[in-house]
Protein backbone atom coordinates (compact mmCIF):
# COMPACT_ATOMS: atom_id res chain seq x y z
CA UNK A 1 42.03 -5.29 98.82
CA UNK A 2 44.30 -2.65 100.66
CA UNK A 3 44.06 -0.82 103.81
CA UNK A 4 45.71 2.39 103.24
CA UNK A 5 45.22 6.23 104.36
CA UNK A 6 45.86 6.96 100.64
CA UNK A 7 45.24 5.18 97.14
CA UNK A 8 46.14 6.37 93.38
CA UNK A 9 42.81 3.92 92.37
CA UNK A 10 39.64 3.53 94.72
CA UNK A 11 38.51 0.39 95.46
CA UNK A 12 36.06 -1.77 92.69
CA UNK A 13 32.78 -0.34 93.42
CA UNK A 14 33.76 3.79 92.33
CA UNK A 15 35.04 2.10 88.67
CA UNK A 16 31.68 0.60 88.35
CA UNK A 17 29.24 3.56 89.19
CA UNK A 18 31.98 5.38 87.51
CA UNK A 19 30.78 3.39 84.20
CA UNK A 20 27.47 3.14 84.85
CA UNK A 21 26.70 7.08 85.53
CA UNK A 22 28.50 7.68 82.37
CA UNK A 23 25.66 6.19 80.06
CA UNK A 24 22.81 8.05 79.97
CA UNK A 25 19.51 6.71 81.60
CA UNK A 26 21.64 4.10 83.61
CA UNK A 27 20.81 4.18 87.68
CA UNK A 28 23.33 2.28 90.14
CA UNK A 29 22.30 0.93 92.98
CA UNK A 30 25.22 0.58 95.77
CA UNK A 31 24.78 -1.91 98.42
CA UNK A 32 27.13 -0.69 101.01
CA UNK A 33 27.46 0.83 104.72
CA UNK A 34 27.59 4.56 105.43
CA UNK A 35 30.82 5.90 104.68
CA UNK A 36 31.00 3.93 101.39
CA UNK A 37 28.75 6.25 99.66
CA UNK A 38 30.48 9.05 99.02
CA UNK A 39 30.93 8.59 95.43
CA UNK A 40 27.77 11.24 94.33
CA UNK A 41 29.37 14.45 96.18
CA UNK A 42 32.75 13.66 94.44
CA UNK A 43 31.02 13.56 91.09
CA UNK A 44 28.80 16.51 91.63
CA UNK A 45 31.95 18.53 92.86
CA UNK A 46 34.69 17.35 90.58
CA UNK A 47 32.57 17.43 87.30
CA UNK A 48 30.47 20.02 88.00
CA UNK A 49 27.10 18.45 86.98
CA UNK A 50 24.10 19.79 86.46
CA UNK A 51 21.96 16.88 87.08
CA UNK A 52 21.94 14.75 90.05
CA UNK A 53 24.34 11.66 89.59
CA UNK A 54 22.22 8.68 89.51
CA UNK A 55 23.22 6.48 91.68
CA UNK A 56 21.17 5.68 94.80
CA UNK A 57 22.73 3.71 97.97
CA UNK A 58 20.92 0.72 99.66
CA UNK A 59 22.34 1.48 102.93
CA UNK A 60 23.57 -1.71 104.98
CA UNK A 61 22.36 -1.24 108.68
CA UNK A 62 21.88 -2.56 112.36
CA UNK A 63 18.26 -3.99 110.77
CA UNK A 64 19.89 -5.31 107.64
CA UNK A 65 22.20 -6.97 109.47
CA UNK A 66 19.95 -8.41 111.67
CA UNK A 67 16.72 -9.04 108.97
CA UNK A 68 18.97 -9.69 105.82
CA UNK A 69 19.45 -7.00 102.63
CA UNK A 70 17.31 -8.99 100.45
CA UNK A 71 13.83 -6.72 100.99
CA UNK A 72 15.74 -3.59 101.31
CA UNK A 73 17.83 -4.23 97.94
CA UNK A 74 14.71 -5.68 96.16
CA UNK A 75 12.74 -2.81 97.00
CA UNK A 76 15.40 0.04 96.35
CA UNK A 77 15.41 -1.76 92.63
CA UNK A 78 12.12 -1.77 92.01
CA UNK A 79 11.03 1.95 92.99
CA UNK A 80 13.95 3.03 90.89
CA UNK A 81 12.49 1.49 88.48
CA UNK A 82 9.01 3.01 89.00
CA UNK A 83 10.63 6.52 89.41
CA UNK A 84 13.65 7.21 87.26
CA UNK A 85 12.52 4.46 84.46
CA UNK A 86 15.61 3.64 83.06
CA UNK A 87 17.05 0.96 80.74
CA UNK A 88 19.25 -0.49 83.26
CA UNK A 89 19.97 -0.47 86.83
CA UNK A 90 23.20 -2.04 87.88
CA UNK A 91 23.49 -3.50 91.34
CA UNK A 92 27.00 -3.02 92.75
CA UNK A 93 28.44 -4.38 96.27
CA UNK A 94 31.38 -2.63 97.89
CA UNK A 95 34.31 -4.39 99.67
CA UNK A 96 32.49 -3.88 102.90
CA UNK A 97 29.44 -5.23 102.35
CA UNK A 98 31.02 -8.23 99.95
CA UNK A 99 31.65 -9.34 104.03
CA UNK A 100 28.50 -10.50 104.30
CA UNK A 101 28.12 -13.25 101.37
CA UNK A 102 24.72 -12.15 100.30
CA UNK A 103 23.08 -13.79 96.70
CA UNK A 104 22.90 -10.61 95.41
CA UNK A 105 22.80 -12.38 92.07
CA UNK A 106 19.23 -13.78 93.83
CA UNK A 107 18.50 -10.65 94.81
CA UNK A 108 18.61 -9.34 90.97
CA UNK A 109 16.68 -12.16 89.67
CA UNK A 110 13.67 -11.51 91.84
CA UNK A 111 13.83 -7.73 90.89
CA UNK A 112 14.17 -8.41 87.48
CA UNK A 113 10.52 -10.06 87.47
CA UNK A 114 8.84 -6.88 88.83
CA UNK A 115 10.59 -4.28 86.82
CA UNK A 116 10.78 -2.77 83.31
CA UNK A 117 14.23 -2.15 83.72
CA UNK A 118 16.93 -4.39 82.62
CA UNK A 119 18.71 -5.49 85.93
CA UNK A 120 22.59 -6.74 86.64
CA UNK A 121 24.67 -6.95 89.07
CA UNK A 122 28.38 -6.19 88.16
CA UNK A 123 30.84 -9.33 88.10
CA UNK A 124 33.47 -7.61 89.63
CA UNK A 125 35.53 -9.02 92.60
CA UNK A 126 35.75 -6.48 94.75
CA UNK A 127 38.79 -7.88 96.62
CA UNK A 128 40.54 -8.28 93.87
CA UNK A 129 40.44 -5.32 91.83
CA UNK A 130 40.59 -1.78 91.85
CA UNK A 131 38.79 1.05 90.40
CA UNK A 132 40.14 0.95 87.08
CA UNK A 133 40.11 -2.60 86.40
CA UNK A 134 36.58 -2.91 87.39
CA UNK A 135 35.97 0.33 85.13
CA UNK A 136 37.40 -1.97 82.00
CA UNK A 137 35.31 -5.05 83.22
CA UNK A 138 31.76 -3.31 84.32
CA UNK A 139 32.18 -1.48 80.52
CA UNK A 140 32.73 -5.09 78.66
CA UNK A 141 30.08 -6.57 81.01
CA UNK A 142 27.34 -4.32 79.84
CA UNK A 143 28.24 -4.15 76.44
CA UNK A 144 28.18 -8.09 76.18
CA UNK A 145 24.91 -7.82 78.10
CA UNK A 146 23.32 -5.73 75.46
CA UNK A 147 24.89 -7.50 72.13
CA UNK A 148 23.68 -10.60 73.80
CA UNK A 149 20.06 -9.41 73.86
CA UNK A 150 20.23 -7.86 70.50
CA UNK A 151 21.27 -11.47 69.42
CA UNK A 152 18.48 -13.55 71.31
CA UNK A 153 16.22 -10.73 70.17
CA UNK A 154 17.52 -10.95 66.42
CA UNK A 155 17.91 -6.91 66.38
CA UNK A 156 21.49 -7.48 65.53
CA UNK A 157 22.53 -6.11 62.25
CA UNK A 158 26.16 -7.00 61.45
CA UNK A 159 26.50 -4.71 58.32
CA UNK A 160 29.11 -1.64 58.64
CA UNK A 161 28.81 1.96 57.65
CA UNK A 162 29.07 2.96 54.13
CA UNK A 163 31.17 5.71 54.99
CA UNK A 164 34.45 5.00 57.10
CA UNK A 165 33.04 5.12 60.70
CA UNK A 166 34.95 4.41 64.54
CA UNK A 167 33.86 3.88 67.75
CA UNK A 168 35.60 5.85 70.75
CA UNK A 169 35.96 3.89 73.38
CA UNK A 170 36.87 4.48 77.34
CA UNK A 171 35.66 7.99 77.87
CA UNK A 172 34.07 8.49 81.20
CA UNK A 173 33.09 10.38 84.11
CA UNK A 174 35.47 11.54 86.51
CA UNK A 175 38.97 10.49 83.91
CA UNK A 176 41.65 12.93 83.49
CA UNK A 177 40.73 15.78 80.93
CA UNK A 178 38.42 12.63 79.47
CA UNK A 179 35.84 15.44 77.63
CA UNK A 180 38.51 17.65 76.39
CA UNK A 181 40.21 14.72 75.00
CA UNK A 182 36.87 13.38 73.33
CA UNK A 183 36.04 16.49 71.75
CA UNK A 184 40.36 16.52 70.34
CA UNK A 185 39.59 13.10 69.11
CA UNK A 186 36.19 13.82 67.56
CA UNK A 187 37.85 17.21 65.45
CA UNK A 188 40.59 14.60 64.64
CA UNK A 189 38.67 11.62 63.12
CA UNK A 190 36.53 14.18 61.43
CA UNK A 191 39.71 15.25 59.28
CA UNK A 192 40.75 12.19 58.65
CA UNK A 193 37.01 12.29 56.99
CA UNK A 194 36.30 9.00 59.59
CA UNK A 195 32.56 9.45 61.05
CA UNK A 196 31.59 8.67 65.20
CA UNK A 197 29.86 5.83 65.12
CA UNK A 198 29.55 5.50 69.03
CA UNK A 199 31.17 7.40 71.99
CA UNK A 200 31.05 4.91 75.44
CA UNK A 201 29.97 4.96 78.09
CA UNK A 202 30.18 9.12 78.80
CA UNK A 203 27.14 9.90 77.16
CA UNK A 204 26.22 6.97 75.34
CA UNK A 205 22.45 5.01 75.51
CA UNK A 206 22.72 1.20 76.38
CA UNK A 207 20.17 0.92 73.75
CA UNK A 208 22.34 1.77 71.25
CA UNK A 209 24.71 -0.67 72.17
CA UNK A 210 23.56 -3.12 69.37
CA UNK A 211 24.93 -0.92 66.63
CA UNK A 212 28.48 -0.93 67.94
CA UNK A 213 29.64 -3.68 65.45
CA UNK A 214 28.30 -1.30 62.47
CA UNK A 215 31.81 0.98 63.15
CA UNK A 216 35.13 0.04 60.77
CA UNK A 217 37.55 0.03 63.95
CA UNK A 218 37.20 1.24 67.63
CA UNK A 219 39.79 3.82 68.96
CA UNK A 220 40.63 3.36 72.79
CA UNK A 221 42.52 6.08 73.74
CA UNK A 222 43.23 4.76 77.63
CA UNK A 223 44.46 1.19 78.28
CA UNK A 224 43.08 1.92 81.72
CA UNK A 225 39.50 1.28 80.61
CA UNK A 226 37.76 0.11 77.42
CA UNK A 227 40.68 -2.32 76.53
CA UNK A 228 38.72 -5.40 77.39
CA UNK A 229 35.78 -4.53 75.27
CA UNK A 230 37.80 -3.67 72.36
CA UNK A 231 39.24 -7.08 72.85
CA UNK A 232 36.15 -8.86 72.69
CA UNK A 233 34.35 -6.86 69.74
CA UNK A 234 37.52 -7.95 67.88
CA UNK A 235 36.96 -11.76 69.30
CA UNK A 236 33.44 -12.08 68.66
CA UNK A 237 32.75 -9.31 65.64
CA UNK A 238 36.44 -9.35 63.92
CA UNK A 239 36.40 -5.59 64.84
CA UNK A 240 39.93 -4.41 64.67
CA UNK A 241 40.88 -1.50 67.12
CA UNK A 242 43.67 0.91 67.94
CA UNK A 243 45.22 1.54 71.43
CA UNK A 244 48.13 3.60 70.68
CA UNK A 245 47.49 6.38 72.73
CA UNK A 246 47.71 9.71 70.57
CA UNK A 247 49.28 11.99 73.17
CA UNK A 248 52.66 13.66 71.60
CA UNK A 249 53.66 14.27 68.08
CA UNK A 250 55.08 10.85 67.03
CA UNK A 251 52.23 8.92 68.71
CA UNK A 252 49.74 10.89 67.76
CA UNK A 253 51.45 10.45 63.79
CA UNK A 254 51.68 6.41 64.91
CA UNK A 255 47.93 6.13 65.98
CA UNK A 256 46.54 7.84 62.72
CA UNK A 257 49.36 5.38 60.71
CA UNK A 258 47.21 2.41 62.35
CA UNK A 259 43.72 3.97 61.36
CA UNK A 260 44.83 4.46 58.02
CA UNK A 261 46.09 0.54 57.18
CA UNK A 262 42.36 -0.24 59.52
CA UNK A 263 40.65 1.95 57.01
CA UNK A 264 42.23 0.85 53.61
CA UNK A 265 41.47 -2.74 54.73
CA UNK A 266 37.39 -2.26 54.17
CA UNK A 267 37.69 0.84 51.84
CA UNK A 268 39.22 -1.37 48.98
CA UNK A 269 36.21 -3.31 48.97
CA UNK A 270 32.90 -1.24 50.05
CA UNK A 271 34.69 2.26 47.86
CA UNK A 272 37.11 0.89 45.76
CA UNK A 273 39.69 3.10 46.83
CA UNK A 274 42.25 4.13 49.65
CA UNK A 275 42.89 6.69 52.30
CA UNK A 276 46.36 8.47 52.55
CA UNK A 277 47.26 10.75 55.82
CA UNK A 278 50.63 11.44 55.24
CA UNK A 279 50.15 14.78 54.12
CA UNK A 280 47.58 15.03 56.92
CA UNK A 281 50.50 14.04 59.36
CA UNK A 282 52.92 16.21 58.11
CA UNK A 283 50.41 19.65 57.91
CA UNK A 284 49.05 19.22 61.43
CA UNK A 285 53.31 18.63 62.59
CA UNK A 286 54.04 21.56 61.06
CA UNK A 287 51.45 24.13 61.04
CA UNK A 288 49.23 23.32 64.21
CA UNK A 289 50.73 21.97 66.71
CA UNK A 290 53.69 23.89 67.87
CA UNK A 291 55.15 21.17 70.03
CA UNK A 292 57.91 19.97 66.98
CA UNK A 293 58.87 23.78 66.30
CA UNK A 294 58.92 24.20 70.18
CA UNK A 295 61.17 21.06 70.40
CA UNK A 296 63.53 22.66 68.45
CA UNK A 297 63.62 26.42 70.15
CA UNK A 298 66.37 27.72 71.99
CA UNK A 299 63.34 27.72 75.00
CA UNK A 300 62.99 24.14 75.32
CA UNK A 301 66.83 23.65 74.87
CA UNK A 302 67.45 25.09 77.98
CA UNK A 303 66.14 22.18 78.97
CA UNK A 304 67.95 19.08 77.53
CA UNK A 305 69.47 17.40 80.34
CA UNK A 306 67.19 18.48 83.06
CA UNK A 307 65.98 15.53 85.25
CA UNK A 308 62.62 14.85 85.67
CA UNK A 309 60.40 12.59 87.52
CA UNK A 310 57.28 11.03 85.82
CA UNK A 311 54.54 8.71 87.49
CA UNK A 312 50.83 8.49 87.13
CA UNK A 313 48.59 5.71 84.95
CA UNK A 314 50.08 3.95 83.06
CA UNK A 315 48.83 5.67 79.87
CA UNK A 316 49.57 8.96 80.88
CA UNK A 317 53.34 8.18 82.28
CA UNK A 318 54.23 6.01 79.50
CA UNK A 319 53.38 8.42 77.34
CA UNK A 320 54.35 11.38 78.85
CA UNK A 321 57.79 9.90 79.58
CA UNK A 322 58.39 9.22 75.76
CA UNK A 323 57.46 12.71 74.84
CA UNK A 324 60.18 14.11 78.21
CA UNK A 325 63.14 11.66 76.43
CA UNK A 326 62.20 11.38 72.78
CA UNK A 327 60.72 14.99 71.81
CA UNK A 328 62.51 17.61 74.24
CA UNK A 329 65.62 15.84 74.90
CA UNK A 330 64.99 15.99 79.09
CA UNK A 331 66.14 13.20 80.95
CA UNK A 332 63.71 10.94 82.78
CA UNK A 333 65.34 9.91 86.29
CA UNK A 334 62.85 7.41 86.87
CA UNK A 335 59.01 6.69 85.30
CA UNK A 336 56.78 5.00 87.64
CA UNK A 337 52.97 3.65 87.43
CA UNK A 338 50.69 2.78 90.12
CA UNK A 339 48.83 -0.27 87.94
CA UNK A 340 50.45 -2.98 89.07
CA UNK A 341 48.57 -5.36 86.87
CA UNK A 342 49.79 -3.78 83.36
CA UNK A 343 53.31 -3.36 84.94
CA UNK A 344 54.96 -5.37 81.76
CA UNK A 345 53.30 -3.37 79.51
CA UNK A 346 54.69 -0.13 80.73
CA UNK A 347 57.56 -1.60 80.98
CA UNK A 348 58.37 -2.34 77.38
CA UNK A 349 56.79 0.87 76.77
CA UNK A 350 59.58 3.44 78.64
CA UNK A 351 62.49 0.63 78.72
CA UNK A 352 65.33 2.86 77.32
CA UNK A 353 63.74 6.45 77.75
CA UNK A 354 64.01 6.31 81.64
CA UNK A 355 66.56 5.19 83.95
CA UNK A 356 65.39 3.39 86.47
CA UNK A 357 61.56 2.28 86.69
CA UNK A 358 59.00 1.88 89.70
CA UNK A 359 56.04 0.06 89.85
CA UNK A 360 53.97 0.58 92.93
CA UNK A 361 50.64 1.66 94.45
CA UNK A 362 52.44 3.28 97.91
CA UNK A 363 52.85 6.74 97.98
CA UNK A 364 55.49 6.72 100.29
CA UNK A 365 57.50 5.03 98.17
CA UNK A 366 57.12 7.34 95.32
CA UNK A 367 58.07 10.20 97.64
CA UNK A 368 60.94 8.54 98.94
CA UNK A 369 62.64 7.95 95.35
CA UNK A 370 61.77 11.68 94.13
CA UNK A 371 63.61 12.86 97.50
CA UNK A 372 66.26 10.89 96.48
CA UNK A 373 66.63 11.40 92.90
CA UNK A 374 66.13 15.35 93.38
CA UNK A 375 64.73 16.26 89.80
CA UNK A 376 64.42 19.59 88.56
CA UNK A 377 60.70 18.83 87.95
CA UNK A 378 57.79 16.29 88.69
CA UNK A 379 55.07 15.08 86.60
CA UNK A 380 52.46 12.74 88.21
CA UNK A 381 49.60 12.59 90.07
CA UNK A 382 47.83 15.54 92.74
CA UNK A 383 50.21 12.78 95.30
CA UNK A 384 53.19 13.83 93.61
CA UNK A 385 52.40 17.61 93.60
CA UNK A 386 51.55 17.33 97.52
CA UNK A 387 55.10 15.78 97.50
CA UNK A 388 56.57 18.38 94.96
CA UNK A 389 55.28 20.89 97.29
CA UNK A 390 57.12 19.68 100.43
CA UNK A 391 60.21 19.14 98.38
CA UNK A 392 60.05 22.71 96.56
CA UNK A 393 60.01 20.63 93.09
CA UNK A 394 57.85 21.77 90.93
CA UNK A 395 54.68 18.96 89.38
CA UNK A 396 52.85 19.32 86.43
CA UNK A 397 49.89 16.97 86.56
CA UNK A 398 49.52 14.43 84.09
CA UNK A 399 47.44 11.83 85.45
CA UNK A 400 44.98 10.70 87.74
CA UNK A 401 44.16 10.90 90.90
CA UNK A 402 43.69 14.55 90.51
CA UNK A 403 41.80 17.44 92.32
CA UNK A 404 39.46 20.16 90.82
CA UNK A 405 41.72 22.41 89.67
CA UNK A 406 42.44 19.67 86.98
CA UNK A 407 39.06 19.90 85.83
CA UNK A 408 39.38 22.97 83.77
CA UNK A 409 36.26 24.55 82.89
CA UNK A 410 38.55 25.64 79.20
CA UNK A 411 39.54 23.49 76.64
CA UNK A 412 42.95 21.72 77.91
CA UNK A 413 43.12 18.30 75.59
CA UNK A 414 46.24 16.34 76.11
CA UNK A 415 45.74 14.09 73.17
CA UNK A 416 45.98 14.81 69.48
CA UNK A 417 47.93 17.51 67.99
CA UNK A 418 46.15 20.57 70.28
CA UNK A 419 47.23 18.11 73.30
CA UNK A 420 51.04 18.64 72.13
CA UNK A 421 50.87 22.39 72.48
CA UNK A 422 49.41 21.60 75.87
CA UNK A 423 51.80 19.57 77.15
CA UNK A 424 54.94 21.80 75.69
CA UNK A 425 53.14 24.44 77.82
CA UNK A 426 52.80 22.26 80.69
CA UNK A 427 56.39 20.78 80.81
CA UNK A 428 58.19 24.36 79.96
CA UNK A 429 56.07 26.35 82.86
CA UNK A 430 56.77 23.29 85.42
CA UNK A 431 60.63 23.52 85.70
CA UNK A 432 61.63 26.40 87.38
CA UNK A 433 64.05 28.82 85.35
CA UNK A 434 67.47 29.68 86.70
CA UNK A 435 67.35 33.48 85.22
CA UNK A 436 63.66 34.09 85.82
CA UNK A 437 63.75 32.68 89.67
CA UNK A 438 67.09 34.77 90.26
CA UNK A 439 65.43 37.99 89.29
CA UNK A 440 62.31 37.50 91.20
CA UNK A 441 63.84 36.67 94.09
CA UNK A 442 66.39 39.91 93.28
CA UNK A 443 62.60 42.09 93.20
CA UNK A 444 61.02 40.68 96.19
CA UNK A 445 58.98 38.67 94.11
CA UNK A 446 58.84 35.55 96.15
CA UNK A 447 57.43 34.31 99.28
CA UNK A 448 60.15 34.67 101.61
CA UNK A 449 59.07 32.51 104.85
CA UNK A 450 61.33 30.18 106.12
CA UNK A 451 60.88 26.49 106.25
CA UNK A 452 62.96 24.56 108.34
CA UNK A 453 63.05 21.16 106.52
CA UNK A 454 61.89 19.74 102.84
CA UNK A 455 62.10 16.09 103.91
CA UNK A 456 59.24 13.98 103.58
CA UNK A 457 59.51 12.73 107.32
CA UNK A 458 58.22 14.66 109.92
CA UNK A 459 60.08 12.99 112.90
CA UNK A 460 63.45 15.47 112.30
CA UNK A 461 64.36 17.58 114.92
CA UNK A 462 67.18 19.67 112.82
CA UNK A 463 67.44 23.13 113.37
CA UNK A 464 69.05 26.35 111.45
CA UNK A 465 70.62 29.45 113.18
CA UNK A 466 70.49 32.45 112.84
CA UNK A 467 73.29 33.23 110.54
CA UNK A 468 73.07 29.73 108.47
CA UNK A 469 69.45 31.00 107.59
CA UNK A 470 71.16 34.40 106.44
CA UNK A 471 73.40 32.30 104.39
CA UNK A 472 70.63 30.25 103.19
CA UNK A 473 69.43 33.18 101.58
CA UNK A 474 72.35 34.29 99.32
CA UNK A 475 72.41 31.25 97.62
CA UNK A 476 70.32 31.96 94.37
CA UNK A 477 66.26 30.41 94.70
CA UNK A 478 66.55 28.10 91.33
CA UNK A 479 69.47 25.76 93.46
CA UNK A 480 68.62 26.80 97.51
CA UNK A 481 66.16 23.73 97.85
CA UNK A 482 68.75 21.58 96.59
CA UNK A 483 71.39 22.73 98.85
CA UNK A 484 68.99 23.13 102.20
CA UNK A 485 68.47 19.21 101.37
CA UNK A 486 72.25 17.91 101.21
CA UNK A 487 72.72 20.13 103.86
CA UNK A 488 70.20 18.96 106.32
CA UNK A 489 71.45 14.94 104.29
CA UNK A 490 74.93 15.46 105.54
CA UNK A 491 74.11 16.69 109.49
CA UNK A 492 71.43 13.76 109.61
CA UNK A 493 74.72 11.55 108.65
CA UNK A 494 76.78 12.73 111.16
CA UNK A 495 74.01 13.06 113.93
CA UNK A 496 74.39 16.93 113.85
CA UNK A 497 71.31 18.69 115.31
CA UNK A 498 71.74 22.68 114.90
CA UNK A 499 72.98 23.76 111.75
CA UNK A 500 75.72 26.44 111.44
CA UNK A 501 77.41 27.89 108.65
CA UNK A 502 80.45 25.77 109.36
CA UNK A 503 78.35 22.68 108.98
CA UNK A 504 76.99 24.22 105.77
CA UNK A 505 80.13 24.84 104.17
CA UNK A 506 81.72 21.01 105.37
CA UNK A 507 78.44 19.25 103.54
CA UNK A 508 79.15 21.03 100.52
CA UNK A 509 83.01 19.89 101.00
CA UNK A 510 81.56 16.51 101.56
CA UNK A 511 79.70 16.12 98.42
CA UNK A 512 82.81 17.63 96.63
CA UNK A 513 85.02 15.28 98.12
């Protein structure tokens, strides 16, 4: 657990209700002090809901903490139950109210015996983890849970689909383009002539759970969450899955390589035949998704070389800084995650497509290496277009943590092959072009207010005159931010407070030199 004025992952308890008000006709309970319960006006605002997000808090008081929880959560169980009937009701803690070492298991047990409801509380540490890893465990948790019951209850029928089948696992509430992505992946396993089997948790019934071992494979699109349940249906059902992430043209070719040899395995035997998706791979490269032609335009040429910055999940910026190096030729400065706990992974994943890589959870940090690599563009996180902002970079977001603008009421996938046209759009409109920045600036076209410093600290007391601000101006908009910054670099250096055009014109001598 960190104290911080800023995270890229919430602490444990958001991953769980995250899961849990995915499935339908699931109801979280949250045991936690005011202030902690702000989870249900972020969902209602970011995803736009229609239906109130069912999750109910068991506020911790002054006559909790003086009478116990144990009444309060017990009867906050059982009148969900009465009301909302649903199949499950998950009991989570959050890190504040973990403080007070309460049997909630005890608390469960008792509530269980009253309701109709199934009851659990989520085995997450909540000191431990953050929201994404107690996403991926609160998913496997309940999926056990219900395969469990289906096997005590002998309601567990281990025969697969006659037809090639998959389940999609790791979509949720509140994940980065998550629906548009599902619905990409849905049109894509449907040409491949591969059947949806099951779709968890967004949407899914807990009842249902029981049939998951009926599907051929399971396709996890995010290593973020849904990972550790793949892993287990593989352990306990021999259920093979695929966690290449489809998001650009050769990984997207890769992951539907992987279905294919998944596929062939079973089809031999139940149809007596095989699948091929070559000629799949090769239509959809050519014909509909324009990323590969793009790639080769003289548009995205003026590109190659360009630096560029990329952090975010680690799905999204190990993916997004293969597509940068290996389809458009730009040059990745430095690609960065903030999940520290699949650091190796990502590792191996952008080792030779980046320069230099950074794993870390502190903001600040990020900020300071982007202010010191000076890209021509960002790609990250609604952190790293704040930053971006300060810096006059340009960010196209990629990844989580994100605000509402990147929930998009239109269809914006960023996997399959419709996800490659919208990340060539995303990556060409984020760098700012030389030509097209010169002319609007020529027309007015800009903004023209003055800001005296781009550096991420707000201690400096630098200063520009009168005349260096005229001379500021001259200098074409596509390379003034970078030349305001090794100016205002070079009288920092030197301890120089009010800056001329003399000082100007020795910092650019100085980085000459």
């Amino acid at each position: 657990m960190k104290l911080a004025y800023w995270m890229y992952a919430g602490p444990a308890h958001i991953g769980t209700l995250r899961v849990a008000s995915s499935f339908k006709n699931v109801h979280a309970i949250m045991h936690a002090p005011l202030g902690d319960d702000y989870f249900n006006v972020m969902r209602s605002m970011l995803e736009r809901e229609r239906d109130f997000t069912p999750v109910t808090a068991s506020i911790v008081d002054r006559h909790v903490l003086a009478r116990g929880s144990q009444e309060k959560v017990v009867g906050n169980i059982t009148r969900k139950d009465r009301e909302e009937r649903p199949d499950l009701i998950v009991l989570t803690p959050t890190c504040t109210s973990s403080i007070l070492q309460e049997d909630l298991q005890n608390f469960v047990n008792r509530a269980s015996v009253t309701s109709d409801s199934d009851v659990i509380l989520a085995d997450v540490n909540h000191y431990r983890v953050n929201e994404l890893q107690a996403a991926d465990r609160t998913l496997e948790q309940v999926v056990r849970y219900y395969l469990d019951k289906a096997r005590r209850q002998e309601t567990l029928d281990r025969s697969v689909t006659d037809k090639p089948s998959a389940n999609i696992i790791g979509i949720f509430t509140l994940g980065f383009h998550n629906q548009h992505d599902c619905r990409e992946l849905k049109r894509l396993l449907q040409d491949l002539d591969i059947e949806i089997n099951q779709v968890i948790p967004e949407g899914g019934s807990v009842q249902d759970l029981r049939n998951l071992p009926k599907a051929w494979f399971n396709l996890v699109p995010y290593r973020e969450v849904g990972l550790m349940t793949a892993i287990y249906l593989e352990k306990i059902f021999g259920m093979p899955y695929v966690s290449t992430t489809p998001m650009g043209v050769v990984d997207t070719a890769e992951c539907i390589r992987q279905i294919q040899r998944h596929v062939n395995k079973l089809a031999l035997v139940s149809l007596d035949r095989t699948f091929h998706y070559e000629s799949y791979i090769d239509q959809q490269t050519k014909f509909v998704s324009q990323a590969a032609w793009f790639s080769r335009s003289i548009d995205c040429q003026n590109l190659t070389g360009k630096k560029a910055v990329v952090f975010g999940d680690a799905t999204h910026a190990a993916s997004m800084t293969k597509i940068l190096a290996r389809e458009m030729g730009i040059r990745v400065s430095c690609a960065g995650t903030y999940c520290k706990h699949d650091a190796e992974w990502f590792k191996e994943q952008v080792q030779g497509f980046c320069d230099e890589i950074l794993i870390t959870d502190d903001h600040t940090e990020v900020g300071d290496m982007i202010a010191r690599v000076e890209p021509s563009a960002i790609f990250g996180t609604q952190m790293e277009r704040h930053i971006g902002k300060r810096l006059d970079i340009p960010c196209g977001v990629i990844s989580s943590p994100v605000h509402i603008q990147n929930f998009p009421l239109g269809y914006r996938p960023f996997l399959g092959y419709e996800g490659t046209n919208q990340i060539a759009d995303l990556v060409y409109n984020s760098f700012t072009l030389g030509m097209e920045d010169h002319l609007l600036e020529i027309f007015g076209g800009h903004d023209t207010k003055e800001v005296i410093t781009k550096s991420l600290s707000t201690d400096t007391d630098l200063t520009w005159n009168y005349e260096s601000q005229l001379e500021l101006n001259k200098i074409p908009g596509f390379v003034r931010g970078k030349i305001k910054r090794n100016t205002e670099k070079f009288a920092r250096q030197n301890g120089i407070a009010d800056i001329t055009v003399e000082v100007m014109y020795a910092a650019k001598e100085a980085l000459n030199a």
